[in-house]
C-alpha atoms as a PDB file:
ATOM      1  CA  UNK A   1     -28.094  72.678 -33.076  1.00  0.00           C
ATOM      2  CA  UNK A   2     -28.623  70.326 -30.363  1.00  0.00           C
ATOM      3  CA  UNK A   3     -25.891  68.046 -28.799  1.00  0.00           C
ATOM      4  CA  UNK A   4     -27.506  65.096 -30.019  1.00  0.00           C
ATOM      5  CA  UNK A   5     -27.670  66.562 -33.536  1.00  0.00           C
ATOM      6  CA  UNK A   6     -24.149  67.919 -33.199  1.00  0.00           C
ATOM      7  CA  UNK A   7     -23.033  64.030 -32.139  1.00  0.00           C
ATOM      8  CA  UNK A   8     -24.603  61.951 -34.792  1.00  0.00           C
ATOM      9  CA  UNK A   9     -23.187  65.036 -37.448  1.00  0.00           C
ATOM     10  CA  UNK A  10     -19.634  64.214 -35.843  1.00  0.00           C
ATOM     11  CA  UNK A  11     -19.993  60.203 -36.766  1.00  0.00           C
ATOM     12  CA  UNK A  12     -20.744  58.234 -33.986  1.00  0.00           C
ATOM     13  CA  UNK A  13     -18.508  55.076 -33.893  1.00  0.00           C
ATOM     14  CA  UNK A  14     -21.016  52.335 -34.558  1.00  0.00           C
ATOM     15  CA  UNK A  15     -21.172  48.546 -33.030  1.00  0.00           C
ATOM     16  CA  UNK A  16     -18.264  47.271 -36.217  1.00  0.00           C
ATOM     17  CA  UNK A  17     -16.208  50.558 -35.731  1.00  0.00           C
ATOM     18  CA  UNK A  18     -13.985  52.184 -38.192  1.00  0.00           C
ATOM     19  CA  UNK A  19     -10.565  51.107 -39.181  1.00  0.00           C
ATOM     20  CA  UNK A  20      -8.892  53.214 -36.316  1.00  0.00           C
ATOM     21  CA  UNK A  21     -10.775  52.059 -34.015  1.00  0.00           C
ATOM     22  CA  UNK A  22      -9.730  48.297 -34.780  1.00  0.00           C
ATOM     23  CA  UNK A  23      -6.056  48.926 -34.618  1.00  0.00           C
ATOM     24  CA  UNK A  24      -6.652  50.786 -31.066  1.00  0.00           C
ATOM     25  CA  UNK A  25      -8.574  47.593 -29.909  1.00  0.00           C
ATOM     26  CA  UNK A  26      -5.780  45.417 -30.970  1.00  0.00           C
ATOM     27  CA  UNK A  27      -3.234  47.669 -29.511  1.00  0.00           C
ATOM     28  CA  UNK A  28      -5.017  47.800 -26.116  1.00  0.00           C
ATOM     29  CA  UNK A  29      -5.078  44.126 -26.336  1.00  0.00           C
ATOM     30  CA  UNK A  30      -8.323  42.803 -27.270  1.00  0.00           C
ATOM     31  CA  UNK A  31      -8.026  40.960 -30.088  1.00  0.00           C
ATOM     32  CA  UNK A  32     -10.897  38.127 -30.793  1.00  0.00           C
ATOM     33  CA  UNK A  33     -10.711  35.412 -28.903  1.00  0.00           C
ATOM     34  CA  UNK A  34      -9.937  33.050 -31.267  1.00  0.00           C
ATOM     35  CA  UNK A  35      -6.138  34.585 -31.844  1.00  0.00           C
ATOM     36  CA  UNK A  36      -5.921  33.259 -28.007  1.00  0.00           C
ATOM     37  CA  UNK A  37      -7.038  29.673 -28.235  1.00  0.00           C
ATOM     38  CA  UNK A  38      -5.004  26.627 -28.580  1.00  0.00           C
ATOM     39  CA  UNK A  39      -4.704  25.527 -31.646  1.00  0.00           C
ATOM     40  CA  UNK A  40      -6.853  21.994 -32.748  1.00  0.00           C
ATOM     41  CA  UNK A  41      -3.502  20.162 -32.426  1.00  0.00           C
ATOM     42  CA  UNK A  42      -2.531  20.984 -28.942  1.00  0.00           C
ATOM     43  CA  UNK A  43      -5.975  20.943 -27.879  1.00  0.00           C
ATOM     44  CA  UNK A  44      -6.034  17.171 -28.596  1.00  0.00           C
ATOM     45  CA  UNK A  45      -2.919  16.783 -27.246  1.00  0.00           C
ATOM     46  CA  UNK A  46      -3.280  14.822 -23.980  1.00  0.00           C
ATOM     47  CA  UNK A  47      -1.152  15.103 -21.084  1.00  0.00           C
ATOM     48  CA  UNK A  48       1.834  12.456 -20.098  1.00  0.00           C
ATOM     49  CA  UNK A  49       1.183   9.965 -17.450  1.00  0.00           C
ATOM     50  CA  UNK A  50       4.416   9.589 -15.388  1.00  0.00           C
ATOM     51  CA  UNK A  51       3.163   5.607 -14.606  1.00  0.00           C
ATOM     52  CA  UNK A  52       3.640   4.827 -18.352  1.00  0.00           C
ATOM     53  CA  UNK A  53       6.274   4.334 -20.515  1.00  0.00           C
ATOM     54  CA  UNK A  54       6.555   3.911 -24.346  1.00  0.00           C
ATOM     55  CA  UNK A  55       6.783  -0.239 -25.523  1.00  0.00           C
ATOM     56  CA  UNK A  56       9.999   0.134 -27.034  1.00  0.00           C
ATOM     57  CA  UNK A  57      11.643   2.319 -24.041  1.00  0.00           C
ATOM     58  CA  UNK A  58      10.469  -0.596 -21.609  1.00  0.00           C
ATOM     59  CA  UNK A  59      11.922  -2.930 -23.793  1.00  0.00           C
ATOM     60  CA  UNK A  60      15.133  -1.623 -24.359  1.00  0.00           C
ATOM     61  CA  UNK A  61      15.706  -0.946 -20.553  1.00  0.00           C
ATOM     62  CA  UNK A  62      15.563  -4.479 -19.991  1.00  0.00           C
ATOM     63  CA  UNK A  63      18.724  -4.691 -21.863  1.00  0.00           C
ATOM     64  CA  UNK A  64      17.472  -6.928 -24.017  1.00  0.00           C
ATOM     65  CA  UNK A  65      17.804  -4.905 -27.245  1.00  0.00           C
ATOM     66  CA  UNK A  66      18.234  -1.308 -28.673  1.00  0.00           C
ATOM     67  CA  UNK A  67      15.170   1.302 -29.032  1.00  0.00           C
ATOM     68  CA  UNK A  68      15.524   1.094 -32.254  1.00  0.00           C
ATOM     69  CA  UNK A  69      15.426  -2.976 -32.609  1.00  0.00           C
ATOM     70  CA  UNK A  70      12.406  -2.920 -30.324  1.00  0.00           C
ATOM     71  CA  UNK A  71      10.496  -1.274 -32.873  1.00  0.00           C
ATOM     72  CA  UNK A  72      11.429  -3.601 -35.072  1.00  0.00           C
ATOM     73  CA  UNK A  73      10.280  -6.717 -32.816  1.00  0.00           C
ATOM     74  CA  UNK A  74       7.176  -4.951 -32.158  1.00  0.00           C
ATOM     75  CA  UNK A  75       6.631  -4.127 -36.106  1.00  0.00           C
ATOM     76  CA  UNK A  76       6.171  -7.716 -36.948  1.00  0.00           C
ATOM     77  CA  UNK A  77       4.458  -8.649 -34.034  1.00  0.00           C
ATOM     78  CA  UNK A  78       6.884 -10.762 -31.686  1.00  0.00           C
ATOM     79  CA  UNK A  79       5.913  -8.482 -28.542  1.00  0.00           C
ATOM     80  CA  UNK A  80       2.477  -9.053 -26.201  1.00  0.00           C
ATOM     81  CA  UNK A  81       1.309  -6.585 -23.621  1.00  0.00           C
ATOM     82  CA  UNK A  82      -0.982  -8.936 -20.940  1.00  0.00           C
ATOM     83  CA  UNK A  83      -1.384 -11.599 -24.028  1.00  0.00           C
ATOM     84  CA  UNK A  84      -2.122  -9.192 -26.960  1.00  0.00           C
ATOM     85  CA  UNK A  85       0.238  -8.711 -29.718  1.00  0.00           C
ATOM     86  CA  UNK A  86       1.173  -4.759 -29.801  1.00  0.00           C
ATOM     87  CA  UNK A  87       2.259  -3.428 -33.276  1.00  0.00           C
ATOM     88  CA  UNK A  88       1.735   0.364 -32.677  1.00  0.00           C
ATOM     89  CA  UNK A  89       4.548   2.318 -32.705  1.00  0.00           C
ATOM     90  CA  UNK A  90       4.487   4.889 -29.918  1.00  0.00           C
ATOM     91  CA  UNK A  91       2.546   2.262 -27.317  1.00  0.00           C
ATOM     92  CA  UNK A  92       2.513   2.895 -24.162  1.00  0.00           C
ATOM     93  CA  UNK A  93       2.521   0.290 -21.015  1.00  0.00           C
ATOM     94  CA  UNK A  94       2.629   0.836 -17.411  1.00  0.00           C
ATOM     95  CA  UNK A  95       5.377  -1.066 -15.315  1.00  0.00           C
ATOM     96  CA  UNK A  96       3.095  -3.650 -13.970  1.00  0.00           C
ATOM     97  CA  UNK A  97       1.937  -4.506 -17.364  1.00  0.00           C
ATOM     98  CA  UNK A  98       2.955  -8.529 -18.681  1.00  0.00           C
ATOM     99  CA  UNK A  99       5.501  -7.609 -21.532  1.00  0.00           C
ATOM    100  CA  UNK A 100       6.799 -10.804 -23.352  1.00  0.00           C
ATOM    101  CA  UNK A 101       8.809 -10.830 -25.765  1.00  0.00           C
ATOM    102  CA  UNK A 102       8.508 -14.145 -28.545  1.00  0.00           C
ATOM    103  CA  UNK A 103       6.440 -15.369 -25.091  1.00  0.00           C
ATOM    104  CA  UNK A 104       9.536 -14.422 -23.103  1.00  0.00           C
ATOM    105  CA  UNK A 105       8.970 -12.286 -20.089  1.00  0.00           C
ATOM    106  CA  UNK A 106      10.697  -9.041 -19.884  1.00  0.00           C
ATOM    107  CA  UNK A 107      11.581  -7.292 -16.759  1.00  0.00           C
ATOM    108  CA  UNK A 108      12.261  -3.134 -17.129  1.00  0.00           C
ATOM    109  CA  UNK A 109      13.315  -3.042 -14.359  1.00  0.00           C
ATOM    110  CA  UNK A 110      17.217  -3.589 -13.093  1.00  0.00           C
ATOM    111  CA  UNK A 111      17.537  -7.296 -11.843  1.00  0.00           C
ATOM    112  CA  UNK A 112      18.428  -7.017  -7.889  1.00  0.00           C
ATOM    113  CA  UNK A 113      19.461 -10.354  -5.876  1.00  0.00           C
ATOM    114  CA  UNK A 114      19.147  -9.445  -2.258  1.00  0.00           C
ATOM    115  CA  UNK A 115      19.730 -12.238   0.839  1.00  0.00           C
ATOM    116  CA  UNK A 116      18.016 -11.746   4.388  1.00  0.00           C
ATOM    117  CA  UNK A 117      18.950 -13.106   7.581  1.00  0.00           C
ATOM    118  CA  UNK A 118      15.376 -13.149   8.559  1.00  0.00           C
ATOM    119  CA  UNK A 119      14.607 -13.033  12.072  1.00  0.00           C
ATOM    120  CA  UNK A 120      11.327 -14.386  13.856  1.00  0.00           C
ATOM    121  CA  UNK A 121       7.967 -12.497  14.012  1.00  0.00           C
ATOM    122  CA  UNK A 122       8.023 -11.432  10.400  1.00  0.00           C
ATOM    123  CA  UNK A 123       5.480 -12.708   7.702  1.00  0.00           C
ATOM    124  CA  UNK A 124       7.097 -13.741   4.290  1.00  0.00           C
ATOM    125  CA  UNK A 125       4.655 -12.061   2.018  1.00  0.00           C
ATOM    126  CA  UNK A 126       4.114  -9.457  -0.246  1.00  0.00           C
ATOM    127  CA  UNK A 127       0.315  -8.237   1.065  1.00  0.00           C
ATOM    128  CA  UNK A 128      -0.164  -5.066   2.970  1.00  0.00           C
ATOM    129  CA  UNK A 129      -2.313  -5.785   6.578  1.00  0.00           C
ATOM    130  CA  UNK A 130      -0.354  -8.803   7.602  1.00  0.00           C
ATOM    131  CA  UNK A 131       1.557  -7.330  10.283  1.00  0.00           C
ATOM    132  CA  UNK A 132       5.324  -7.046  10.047  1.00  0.00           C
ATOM    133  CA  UNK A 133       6.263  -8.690   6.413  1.00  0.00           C
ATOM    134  CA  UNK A 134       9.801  -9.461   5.282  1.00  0.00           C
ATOM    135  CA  UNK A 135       9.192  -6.755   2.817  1.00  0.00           C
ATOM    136  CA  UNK A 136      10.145  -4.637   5.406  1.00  0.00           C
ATOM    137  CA  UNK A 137      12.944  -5.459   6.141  1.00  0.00           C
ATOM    138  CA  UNK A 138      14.400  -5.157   2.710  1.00  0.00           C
ATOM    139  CA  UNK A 139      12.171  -1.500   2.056  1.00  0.00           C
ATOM    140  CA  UNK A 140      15.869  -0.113   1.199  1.00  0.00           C
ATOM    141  CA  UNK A 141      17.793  -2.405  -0.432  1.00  0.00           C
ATOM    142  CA  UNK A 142      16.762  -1.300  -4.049  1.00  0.00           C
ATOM    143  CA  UNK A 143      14.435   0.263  -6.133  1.00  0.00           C
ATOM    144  CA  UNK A 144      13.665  -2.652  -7.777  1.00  0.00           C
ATOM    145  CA  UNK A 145      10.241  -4.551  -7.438  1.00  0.00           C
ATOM    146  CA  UNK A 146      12.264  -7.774  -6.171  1.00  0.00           C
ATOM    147  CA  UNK A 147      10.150 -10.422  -4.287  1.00  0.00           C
ATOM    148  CA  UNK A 148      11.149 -13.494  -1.651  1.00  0.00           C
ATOM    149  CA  UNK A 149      11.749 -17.189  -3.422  1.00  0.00           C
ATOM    150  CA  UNK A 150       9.382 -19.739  -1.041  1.00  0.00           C
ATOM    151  CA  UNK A 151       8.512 -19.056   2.150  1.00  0.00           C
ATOM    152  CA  UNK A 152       9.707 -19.118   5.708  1.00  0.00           C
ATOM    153  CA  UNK A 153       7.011 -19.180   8.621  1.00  0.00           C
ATOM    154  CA  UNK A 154       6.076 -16.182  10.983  1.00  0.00           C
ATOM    155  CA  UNK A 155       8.185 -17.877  13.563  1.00  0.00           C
ATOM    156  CA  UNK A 156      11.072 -19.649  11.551  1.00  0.00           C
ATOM    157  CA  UNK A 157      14.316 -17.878  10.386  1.00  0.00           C
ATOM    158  CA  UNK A 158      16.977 -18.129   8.176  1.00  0.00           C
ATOM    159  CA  UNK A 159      18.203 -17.455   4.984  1.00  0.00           C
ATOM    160  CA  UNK A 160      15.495 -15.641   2.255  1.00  0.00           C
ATOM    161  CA  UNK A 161      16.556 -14.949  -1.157  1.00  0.00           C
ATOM    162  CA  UNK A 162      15.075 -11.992  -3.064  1.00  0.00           C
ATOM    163  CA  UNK A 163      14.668 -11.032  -6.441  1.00  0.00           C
ATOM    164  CA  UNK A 164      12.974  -9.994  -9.406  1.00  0.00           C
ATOM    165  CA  UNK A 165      14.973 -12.260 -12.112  1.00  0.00           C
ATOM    166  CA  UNK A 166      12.114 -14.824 -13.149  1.00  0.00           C
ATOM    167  CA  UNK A 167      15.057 -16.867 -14.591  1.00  0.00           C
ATOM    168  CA  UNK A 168      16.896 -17.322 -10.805  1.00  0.00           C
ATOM    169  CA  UNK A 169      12.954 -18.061  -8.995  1.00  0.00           C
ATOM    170  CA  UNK A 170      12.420 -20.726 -11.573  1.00  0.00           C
ATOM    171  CA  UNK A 171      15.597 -22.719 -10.327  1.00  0.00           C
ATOM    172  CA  UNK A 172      14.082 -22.724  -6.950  1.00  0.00           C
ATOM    173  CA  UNK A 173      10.660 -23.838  -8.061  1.00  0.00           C
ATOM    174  CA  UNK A 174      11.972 -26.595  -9.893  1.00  0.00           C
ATOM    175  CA  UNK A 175      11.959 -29.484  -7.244  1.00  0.00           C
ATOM    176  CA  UNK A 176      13.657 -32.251  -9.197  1.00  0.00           C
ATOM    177  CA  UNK A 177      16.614 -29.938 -10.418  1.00  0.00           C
ATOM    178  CA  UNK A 178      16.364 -26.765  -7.845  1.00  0.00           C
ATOM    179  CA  UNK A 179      18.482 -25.131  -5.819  1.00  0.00           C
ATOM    180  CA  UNK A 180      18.852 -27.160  -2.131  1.00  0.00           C
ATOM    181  CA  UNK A 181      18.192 -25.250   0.972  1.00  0.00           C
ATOM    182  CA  UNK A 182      19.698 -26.817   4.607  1.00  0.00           C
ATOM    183  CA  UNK A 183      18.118 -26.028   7.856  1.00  0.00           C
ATOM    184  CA  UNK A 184      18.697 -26.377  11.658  1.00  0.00           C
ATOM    185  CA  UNK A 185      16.106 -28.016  13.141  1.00  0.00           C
ATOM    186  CA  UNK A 186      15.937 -28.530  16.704  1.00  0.00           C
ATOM    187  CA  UNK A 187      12.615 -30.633  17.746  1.00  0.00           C
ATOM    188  CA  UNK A 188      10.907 -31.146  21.010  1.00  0.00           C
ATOM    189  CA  UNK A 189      12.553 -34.331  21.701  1.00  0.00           C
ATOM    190  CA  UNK A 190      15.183 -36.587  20.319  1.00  0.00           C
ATOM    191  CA  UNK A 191      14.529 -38.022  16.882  1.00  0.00           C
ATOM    192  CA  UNK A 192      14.315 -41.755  17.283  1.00  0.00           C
ATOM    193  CA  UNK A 193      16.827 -43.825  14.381  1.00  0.00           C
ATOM    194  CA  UNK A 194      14.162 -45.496  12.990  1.00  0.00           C
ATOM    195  CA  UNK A 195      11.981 -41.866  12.091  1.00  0.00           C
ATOM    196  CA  UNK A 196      15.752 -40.766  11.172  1.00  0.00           C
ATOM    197  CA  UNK A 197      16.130 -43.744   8.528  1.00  0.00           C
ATOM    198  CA  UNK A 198      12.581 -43.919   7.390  1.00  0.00           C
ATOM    199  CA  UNK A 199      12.705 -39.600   6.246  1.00  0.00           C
ATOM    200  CA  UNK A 200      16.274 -40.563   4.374  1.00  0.00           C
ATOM    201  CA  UNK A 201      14.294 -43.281   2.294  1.00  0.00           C
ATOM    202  CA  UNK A 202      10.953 -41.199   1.738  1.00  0.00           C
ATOM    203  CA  UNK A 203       7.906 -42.253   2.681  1.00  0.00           C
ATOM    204  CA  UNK A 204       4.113 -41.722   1.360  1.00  0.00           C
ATOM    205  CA  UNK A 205       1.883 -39.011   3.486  1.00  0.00           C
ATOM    206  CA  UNK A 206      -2.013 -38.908   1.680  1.00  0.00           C
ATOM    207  CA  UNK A 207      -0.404 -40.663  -1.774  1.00  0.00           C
ATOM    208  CA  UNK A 208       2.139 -37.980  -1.457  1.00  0.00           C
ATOM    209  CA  UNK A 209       6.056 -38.875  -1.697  1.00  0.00           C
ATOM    210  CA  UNK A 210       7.672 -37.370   0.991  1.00  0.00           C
ATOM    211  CA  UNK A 211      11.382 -36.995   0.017  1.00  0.00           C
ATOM    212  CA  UNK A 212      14.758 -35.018   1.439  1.00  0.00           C
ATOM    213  CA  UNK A 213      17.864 -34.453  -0.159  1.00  0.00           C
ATOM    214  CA  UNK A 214      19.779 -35.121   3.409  1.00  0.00           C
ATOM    215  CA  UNK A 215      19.081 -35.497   6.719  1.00  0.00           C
ATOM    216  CA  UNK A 216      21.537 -36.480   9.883  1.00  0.00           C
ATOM    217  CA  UNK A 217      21.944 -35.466  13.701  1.00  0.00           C
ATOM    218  CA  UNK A 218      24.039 -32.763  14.375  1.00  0.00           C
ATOM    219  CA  UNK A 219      27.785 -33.497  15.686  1.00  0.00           C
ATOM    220  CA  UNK A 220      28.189 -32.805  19.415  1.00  0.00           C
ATOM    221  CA  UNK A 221      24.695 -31.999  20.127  1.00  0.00           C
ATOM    222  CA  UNK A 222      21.612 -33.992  21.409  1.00  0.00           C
ATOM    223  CA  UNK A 223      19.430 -36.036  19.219  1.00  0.00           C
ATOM    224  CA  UNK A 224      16.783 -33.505  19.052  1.00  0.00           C
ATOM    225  CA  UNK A 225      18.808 -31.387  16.480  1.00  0.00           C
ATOM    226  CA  UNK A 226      19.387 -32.321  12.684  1.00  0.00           C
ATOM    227  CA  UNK A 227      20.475 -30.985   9.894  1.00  0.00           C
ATOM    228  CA  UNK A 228      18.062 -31.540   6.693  1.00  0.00           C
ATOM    229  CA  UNK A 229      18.415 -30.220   2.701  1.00  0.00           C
ATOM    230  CA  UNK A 230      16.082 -29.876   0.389  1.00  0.00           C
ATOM    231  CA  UNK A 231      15.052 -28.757  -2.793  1.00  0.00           C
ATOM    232  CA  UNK A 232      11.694 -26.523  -1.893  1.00  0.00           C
ATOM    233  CA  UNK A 233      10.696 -23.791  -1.733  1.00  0.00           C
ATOM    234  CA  UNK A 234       8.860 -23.679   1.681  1.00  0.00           C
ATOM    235  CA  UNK A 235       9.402 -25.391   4.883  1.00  0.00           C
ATOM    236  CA  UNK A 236       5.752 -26.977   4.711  1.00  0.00           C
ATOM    237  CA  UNK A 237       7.527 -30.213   3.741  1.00  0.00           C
ATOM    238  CA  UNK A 238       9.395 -29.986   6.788  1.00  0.00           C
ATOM    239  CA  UNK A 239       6.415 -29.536   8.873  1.00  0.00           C
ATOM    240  CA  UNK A 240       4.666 -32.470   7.042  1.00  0.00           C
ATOM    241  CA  UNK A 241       7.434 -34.792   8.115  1.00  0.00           C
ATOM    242  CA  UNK A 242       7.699 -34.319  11.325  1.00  0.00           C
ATOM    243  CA  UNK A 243       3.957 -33.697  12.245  1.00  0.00           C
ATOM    244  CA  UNK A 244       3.170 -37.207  10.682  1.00  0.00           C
ATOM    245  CA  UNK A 245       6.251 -38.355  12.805  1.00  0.00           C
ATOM    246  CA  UNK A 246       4.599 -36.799  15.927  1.00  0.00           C
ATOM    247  CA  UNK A 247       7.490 -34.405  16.642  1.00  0.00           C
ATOM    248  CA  UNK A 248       6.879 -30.368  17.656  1.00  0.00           C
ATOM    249  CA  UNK A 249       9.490 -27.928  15.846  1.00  0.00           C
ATOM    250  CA  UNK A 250      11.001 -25.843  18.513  1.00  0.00           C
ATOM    251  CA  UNK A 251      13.634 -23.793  15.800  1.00  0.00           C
ATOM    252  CA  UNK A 252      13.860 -23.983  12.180  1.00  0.00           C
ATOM    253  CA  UNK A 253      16.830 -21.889  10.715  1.00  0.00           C
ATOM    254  CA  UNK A 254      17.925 -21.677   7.031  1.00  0.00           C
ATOM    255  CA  UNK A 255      21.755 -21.486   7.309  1.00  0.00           C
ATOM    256  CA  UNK A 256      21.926 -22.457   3.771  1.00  0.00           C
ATOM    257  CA  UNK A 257      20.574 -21.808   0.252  1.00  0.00           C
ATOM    258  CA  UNK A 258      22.857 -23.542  -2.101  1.00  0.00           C
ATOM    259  CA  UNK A 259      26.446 -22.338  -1.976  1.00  0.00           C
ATOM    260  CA  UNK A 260      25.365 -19.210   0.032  1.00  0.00           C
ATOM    261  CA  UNK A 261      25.425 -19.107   3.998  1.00  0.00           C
ATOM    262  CA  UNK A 262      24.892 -16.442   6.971  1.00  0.00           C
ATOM    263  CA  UNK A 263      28.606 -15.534   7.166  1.00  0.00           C
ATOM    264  CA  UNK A 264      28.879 -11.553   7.802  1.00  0.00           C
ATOM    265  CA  UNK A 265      24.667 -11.230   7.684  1.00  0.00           C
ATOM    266  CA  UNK A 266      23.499 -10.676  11.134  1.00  0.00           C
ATOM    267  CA  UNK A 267      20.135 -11.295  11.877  1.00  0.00           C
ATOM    268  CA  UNK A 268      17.347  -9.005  10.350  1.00  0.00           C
ATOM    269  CA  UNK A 269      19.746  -7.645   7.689  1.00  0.00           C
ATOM    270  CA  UNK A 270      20.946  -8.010   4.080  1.00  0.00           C
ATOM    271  CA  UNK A 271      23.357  -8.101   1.328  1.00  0.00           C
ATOM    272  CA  UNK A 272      23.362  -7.750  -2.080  1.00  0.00           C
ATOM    273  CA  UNK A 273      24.780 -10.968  -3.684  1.00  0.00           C
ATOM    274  CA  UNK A 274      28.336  -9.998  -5.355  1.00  0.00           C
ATOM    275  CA  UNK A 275      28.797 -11.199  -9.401  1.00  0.00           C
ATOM    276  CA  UNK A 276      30.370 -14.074  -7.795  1.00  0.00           C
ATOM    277  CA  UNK A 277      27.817 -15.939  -5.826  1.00  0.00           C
ATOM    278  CA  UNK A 278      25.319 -14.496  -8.798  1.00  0.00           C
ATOM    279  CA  UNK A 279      27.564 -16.572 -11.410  1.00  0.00           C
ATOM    280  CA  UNK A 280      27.753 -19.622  -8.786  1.00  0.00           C
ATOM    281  CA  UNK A 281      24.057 -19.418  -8.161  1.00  0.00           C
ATOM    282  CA  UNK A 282      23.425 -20.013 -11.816  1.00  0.00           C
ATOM    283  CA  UNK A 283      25.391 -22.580 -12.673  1.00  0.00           C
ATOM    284  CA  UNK A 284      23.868 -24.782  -9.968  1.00  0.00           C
END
């Protein structure tokens, strides 16, 4: 008998193999394939994006409300995410997403009040490419996406109040019932009585009312400083009035924003405002 007739007498182990054979290929290992894929649940399953954050998590670190009472607020449809209502439990939002809340605005984020003595040569902005920005100065005061109130020019200084409470910026924006700012002014030459007199009763630049809470010379120094308050957010009210007077600013220096002053803040730093002057601040 030939070998080949001597194998196929001995059973030659065909393509399906025998029961034996089976449990050595599973011992060895080799099971199908199938046994090794995922499962049609965690293959949908998608992975987490570290920039978003469930509705109700956002909502409830704004100390607001609960988890647990979000969901209810978003159940019956008091909560938009950038002006749609969101009812879907689970949602998820990324931080620079417009949550409101019964068309409130709610901030995750930890509220942060931060005052700069800002020096000159920095750009009060929040754009990247403009040179050396204010935002720089405060890079680490706090975690928080907080943001200046107004404006002070490249070459001005003073006092800059930051924050990201929309509540405290709206009492600044509000020019009738805001919060008053004073600044040192010192001009290119001495301000005449008569310009002095006509910026304490207001006068009309283009149809525009140009008004000031205060304005007066400076004890014991020429006439070319003054002291002037108003309730503004910028100093390009300040610049109108004195450019339609025909005066040059040499200085301009915030040494005031309400009750709070540049005691203990040298220039080009920054404190955190203390519960006190927080309390104060809203009151005004």
């Amino acid at each position: 008998m030939s070998k080949q007739q001597g194998n196929k007498g001995k059973g030659k182990p065909s393509g399906r193999g025998s029961g034996n054979t089976r449990s050595t290929s599973y011992a060895r290992g080799n099971a199908p394939i199938k046994k090794n894929n995922p499962t049609p649940k965690q293959a949908q399953k998608k992975p987490s994006n570290p920039d978003e954050i469930r509705l109700n998590k956002y909502i409830a670190n704004s100390g607001m409300c609960s988890r647990r009472e979000a969901d209810s607020h978003i159940a019956i449809g008091l909560v938009t995410v950038n002006g749609k209502v969101i009812t879907e439990m689970g949602y998820k939002v990324k931080l620079g997403d417009e949550v409101r809340y019964d068309g409130a605005k709610i901030n995750p984020e930890k509220k942060a009040y931060v005052l700069l003595n800002k020096p000159k040569g920095f750009a009060t902005t929040t754009s990247e490419g403009k040179g050396r920005t204010v935002m720089d100065l405060v890079a680490n005061a706090t975690s928080s996406r907080i943001k200046p109130i107004g404006r002070l020019g490249r070459n001005s200084k003073g006092l800059l109040l930051f924050t990201n409470d929309d509540a405290i910026a709206d009492k600044f924006t509000n020019s009738k019932h805001g919060v008053a700012r004073l600044f040192h002014i010192e001009l290119d030459k001495n301000l005449k009585l008569e310009d002095l007199k006509k910026v304490q009763a207001g006068f009309k630049v283009h149809d525009r009312l140009i008004a000031v809470e205060e304005i007066s010379y400076i004890d014991g120094a020429s006439k070319r400083e003054l002291g002037l308050k108003i309730k503004n957010t910028g100093n390009t009210l300040i610049r109108t009035i004195f450019e339609y007077l025909k005066y040059d600013i040499v200085s301009l220096d915030c040494v005031a924003i309400g009750h709070l002053t540049k005691k203990d803040i040298p220039r080009g730093s920054w404190k955190h405002l203390t519960e006190q002057e927080l309390n104060t601040l809203k009151m005004l």
